[in-house]
PDB file of N, CA and C in Angstrom:
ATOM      1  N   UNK A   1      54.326 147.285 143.730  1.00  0.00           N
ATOM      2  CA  UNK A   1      54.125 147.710 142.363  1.00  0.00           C
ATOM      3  C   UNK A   1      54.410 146.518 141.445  1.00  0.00           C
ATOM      4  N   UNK A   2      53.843 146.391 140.276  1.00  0.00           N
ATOM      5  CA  UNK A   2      53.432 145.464 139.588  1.00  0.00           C
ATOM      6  C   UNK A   2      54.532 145.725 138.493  1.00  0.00           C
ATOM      7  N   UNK A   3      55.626 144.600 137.683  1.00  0.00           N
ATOM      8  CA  UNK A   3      56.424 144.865 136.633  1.00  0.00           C
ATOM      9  C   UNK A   3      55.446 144.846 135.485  1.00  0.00           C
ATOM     10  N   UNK A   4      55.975 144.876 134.457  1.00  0.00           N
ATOM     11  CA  UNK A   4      55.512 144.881 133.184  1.00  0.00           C
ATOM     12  C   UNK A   4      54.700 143.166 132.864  1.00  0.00           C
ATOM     13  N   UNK A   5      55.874 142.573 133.136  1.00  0.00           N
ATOM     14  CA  UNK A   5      55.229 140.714 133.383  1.00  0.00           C
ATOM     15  C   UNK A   5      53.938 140.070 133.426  1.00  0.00           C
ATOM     16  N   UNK A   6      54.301 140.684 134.887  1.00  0.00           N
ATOM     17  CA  UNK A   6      52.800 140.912 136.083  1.00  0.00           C
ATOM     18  C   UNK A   6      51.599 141.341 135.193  1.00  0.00           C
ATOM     19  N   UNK A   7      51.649 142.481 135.135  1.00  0.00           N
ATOM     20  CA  UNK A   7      50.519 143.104 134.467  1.00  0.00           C
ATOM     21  C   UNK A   7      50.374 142.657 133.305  1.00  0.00           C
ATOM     22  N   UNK A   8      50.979 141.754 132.348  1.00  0.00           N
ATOM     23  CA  UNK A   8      50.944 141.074 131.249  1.00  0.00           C
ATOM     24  C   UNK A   8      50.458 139.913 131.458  1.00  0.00           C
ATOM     25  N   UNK A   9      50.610 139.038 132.366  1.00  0.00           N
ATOM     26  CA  UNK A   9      49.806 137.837 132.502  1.00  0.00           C
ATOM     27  C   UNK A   9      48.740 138.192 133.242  1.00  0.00           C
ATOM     28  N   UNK A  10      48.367 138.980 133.857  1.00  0.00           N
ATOM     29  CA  UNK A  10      46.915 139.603 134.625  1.00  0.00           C
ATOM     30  C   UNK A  10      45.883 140.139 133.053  1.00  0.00           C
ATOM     31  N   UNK A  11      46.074 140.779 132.218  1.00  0.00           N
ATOM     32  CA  UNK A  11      45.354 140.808 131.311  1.00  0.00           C
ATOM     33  C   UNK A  11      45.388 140.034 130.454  1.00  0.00           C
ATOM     34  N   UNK A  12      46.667 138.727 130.255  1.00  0.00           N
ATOM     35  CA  UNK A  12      46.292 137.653 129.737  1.00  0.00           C
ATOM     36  C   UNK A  12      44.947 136.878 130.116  1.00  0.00           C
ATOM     37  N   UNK A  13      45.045 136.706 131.603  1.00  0.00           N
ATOM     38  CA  UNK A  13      44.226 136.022 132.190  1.00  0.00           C
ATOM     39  C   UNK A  13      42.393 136.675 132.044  1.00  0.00           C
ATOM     40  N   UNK A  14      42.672 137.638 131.977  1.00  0.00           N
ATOM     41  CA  UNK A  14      41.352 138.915 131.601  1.00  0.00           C
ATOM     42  C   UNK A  14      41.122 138.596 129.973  1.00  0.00           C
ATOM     43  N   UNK A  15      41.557 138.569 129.421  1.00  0.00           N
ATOM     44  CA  UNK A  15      41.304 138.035 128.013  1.00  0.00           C
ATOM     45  C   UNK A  15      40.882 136.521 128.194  1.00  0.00           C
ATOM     46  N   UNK A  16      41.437 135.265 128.764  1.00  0.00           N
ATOM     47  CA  UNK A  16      41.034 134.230 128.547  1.00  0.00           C
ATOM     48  C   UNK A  16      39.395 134.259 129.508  1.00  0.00           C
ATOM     49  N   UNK A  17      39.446 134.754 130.350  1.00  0.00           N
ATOM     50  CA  UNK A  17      37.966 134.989 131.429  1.00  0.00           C
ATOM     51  C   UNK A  17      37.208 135.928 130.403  1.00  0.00           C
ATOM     52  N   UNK A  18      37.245 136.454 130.067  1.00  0.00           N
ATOM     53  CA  UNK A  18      36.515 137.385 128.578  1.00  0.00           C
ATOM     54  C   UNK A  18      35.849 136.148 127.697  1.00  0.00           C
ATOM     55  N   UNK A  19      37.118 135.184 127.302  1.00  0.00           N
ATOM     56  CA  UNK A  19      36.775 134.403 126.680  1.00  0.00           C
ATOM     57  C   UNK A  19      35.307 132.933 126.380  1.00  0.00           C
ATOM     58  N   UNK A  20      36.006 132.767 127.645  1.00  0.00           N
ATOM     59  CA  UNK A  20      35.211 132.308 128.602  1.00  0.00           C
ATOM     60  C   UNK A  20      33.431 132.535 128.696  1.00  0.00           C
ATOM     61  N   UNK A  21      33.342 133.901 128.865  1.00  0.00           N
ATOM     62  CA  UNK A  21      32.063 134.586 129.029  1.00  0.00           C
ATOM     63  C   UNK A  21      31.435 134.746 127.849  1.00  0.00           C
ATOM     64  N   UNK A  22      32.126 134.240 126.438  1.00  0.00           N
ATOM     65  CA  UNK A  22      31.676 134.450 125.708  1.00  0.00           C
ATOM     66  C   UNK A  22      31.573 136.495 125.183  1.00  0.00           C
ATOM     67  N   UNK A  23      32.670 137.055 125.613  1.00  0.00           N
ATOM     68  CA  UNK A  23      32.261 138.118 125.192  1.00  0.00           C
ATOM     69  C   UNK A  23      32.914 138.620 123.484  1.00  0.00           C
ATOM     70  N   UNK A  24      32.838 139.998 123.600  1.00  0.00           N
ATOM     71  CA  UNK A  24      33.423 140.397 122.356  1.00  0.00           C
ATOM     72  C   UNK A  24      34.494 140.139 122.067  1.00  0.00           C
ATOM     73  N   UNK A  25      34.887 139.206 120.729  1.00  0.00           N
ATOM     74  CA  UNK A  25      36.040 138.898 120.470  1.00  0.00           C
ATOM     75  C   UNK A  25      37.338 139.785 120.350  1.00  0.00           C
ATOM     76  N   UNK A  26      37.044 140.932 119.796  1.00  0.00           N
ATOM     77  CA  UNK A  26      37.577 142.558 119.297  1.00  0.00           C
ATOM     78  C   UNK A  26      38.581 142.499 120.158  1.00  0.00           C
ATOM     79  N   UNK A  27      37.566 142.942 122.093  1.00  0.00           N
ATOM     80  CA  UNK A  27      37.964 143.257 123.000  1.00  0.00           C
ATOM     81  C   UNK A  27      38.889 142.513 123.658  1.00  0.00           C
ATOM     82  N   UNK A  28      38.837 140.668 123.240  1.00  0.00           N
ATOM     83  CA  UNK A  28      39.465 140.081 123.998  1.00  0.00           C
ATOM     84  C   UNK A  28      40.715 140.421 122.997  1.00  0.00           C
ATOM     85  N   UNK A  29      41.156 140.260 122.139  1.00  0.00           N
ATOM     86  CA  UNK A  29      42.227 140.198 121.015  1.00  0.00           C
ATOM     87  C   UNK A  29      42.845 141.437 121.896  1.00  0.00           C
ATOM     88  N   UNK A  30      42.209 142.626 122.178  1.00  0.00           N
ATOM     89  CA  UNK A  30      42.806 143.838 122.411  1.00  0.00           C
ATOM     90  C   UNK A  30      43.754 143.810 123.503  1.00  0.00           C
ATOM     91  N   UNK A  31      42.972 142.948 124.435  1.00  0.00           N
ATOM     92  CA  UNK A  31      43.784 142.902 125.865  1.00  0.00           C
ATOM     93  C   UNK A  31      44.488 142.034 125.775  1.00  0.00           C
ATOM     94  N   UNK A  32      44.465 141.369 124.944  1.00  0.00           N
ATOM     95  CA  UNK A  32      46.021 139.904 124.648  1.00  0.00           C
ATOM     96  C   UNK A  32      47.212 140.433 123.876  1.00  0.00           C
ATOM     97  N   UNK A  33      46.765 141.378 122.946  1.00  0.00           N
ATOM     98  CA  UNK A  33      47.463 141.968 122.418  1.00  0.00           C
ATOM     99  C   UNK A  33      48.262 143.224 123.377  1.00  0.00           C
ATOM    100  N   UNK A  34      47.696 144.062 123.208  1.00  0.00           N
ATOM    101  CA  UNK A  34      48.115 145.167 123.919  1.00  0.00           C
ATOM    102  C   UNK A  34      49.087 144.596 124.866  1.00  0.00           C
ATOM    103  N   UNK A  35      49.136 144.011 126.134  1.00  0.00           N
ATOM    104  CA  UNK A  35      50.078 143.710 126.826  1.00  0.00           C
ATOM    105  C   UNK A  35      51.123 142.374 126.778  1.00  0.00           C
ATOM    106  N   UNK A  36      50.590 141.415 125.424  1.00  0.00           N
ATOM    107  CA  UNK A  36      51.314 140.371 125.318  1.00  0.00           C
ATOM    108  C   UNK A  36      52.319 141.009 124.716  1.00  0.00           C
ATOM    109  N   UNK A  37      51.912 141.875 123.572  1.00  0.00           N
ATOM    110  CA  UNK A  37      52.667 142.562 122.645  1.00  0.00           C
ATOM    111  C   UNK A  37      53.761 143.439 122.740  1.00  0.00           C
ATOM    112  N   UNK A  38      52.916 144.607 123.425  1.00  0.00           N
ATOM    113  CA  UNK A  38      53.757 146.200 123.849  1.00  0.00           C
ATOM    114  C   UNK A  38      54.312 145.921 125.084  1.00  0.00           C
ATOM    115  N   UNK A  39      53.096 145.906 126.129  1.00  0.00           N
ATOM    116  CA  UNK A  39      53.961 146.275 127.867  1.00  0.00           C
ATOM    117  C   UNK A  39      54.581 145.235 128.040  1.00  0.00           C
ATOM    118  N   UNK A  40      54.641 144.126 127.720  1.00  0.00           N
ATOM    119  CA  UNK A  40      55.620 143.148 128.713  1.00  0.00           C
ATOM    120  C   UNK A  40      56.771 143.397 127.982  1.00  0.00           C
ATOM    121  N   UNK A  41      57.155 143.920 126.725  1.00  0.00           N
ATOM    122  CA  UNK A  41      58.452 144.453 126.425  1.00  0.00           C
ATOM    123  C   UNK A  41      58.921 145.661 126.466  1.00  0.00           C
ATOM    124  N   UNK A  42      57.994 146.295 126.802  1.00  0.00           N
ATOM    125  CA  UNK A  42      58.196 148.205 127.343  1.00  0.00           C
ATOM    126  C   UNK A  42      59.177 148.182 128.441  1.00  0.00           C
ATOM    127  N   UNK A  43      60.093 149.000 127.970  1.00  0.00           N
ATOM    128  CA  UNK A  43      61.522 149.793 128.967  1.00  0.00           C
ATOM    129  C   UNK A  43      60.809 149.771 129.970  1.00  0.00           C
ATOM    130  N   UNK A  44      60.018 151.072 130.297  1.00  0.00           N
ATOM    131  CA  UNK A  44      59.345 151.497 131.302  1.00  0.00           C
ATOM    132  C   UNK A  44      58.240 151.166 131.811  1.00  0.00           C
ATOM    133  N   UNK A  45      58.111 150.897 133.295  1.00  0.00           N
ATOM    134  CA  UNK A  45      57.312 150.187 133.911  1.00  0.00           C
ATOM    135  C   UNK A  45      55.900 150.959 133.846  1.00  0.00           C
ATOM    136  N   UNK A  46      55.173 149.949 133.324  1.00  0.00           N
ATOM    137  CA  UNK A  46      54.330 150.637 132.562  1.00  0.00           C
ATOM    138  C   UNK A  46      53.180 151.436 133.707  1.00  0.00           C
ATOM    139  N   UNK A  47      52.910 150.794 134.867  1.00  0.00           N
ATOM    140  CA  UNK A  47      52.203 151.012 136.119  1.00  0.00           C
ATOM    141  C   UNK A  47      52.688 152.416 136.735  1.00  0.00           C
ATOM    142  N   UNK A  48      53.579 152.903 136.360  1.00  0.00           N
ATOM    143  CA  UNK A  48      54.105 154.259 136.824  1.00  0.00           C
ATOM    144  C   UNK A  48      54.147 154.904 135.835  1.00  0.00           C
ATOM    145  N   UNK A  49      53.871 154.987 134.613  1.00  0.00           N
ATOM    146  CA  UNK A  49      53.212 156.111 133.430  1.00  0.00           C
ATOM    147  C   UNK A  49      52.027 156.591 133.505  1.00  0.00           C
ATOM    148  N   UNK A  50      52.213 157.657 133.318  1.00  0.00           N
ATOM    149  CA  UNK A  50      51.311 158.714 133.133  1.00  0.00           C
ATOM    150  C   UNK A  50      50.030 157.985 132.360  1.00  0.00           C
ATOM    151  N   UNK A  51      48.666 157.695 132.600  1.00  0.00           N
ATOM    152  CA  UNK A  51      47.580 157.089 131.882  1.00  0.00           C
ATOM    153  C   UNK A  51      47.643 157.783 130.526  1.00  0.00           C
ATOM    154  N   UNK A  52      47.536 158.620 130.175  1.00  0.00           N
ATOM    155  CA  UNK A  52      47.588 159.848 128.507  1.00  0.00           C
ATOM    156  C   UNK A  52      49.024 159.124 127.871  1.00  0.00           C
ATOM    157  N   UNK A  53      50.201 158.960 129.024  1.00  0.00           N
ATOM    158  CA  UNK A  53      51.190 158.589 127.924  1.00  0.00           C
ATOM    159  C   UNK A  53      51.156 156.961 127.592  1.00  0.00           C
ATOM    160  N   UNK A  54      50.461 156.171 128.751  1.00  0.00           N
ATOM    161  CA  UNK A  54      50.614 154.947 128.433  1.00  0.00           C
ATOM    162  C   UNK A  54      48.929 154.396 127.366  1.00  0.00           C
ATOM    163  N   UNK A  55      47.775 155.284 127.477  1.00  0.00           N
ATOM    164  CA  UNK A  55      47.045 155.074 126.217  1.00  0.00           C
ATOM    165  C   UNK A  55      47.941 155.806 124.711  1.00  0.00           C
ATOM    166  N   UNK A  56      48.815 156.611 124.770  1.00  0.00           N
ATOM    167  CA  UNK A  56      49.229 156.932 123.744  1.00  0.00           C
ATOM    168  C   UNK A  56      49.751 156.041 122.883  1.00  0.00           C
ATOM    169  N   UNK A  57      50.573 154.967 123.112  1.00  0.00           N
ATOM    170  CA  UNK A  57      50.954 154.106 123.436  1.00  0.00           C
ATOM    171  C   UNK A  57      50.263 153.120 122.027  1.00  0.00           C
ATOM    172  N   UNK A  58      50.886 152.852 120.719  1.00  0.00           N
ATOM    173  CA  UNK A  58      50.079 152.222 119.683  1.00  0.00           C
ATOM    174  C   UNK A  58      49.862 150.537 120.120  1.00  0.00           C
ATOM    175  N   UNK A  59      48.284 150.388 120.269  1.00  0.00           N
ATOM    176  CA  UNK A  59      48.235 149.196 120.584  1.00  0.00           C
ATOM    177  C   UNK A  59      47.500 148.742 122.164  1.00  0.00           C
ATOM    178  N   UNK A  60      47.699 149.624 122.788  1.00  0.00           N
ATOM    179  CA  UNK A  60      47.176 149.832 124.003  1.00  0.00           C
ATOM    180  C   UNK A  60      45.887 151.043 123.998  1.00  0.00           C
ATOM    181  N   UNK A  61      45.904 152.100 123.872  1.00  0.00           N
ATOM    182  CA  UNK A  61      44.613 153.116 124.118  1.00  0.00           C
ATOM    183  C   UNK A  61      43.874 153.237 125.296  1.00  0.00           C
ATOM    184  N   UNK A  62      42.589 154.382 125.727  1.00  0.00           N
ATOM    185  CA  UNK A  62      42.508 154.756 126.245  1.00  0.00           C
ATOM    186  C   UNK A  62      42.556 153.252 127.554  1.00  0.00           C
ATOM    187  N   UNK A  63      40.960 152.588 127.306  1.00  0.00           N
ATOM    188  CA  UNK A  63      40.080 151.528 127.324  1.00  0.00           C
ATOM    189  C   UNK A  63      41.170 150.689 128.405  1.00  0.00           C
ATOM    190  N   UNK A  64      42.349 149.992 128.002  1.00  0.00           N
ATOM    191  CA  UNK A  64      43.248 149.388 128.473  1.00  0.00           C
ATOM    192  C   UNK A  64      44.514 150.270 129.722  1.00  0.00           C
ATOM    193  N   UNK A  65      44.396 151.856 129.334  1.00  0.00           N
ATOM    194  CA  UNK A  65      45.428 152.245 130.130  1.00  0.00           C
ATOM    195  C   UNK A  65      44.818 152.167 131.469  1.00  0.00           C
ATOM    196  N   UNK A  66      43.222 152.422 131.494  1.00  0.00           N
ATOM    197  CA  UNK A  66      42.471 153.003 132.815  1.00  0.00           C
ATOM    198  C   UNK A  66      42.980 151.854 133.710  1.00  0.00           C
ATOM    199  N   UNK A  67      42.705 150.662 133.194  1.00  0.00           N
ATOM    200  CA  UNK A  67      42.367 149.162 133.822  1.00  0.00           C
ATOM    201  C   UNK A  67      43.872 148.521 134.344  1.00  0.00           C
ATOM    202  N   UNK A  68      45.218 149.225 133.930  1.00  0.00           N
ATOM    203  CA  UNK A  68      46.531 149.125 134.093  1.00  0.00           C
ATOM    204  C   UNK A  68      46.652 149.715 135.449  1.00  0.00           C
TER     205      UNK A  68
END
């Protein structure tokens, strides 16, 4: 199982490969954000939340919980 960290530099890295491809800027901001921001400082490991409670989650949403 993956810490909060982990899964924070894995969608870092998904944002800079986004980047890369030239895709939507929006989307990349979202996934740099969302886990640079929230999960790598979230109590709870975010990989063992409930998907509904971890899109609840301001900053993260649906889009990002699936892919967690």
């Amino acid at each position: 199982m993956l810490n909060n960290k982990q899964i924070a530099g894995k969608f870092d890295l998904l944002a800079k490969l986004l980047e890369l491809h030239d895709e939507n800027p929006f989307k990349i901001k979202s996934y740099a954000n969302a886990y640079l921001r929230v999960l790598e400082n979230w109590k709870v490991t975010s990989s063992i939340m409930p998907k509904v409670e971890l899109a609840a989650i301001k900053g993260v949403g649906t889009a990002i919980a699936e892919k967690s």
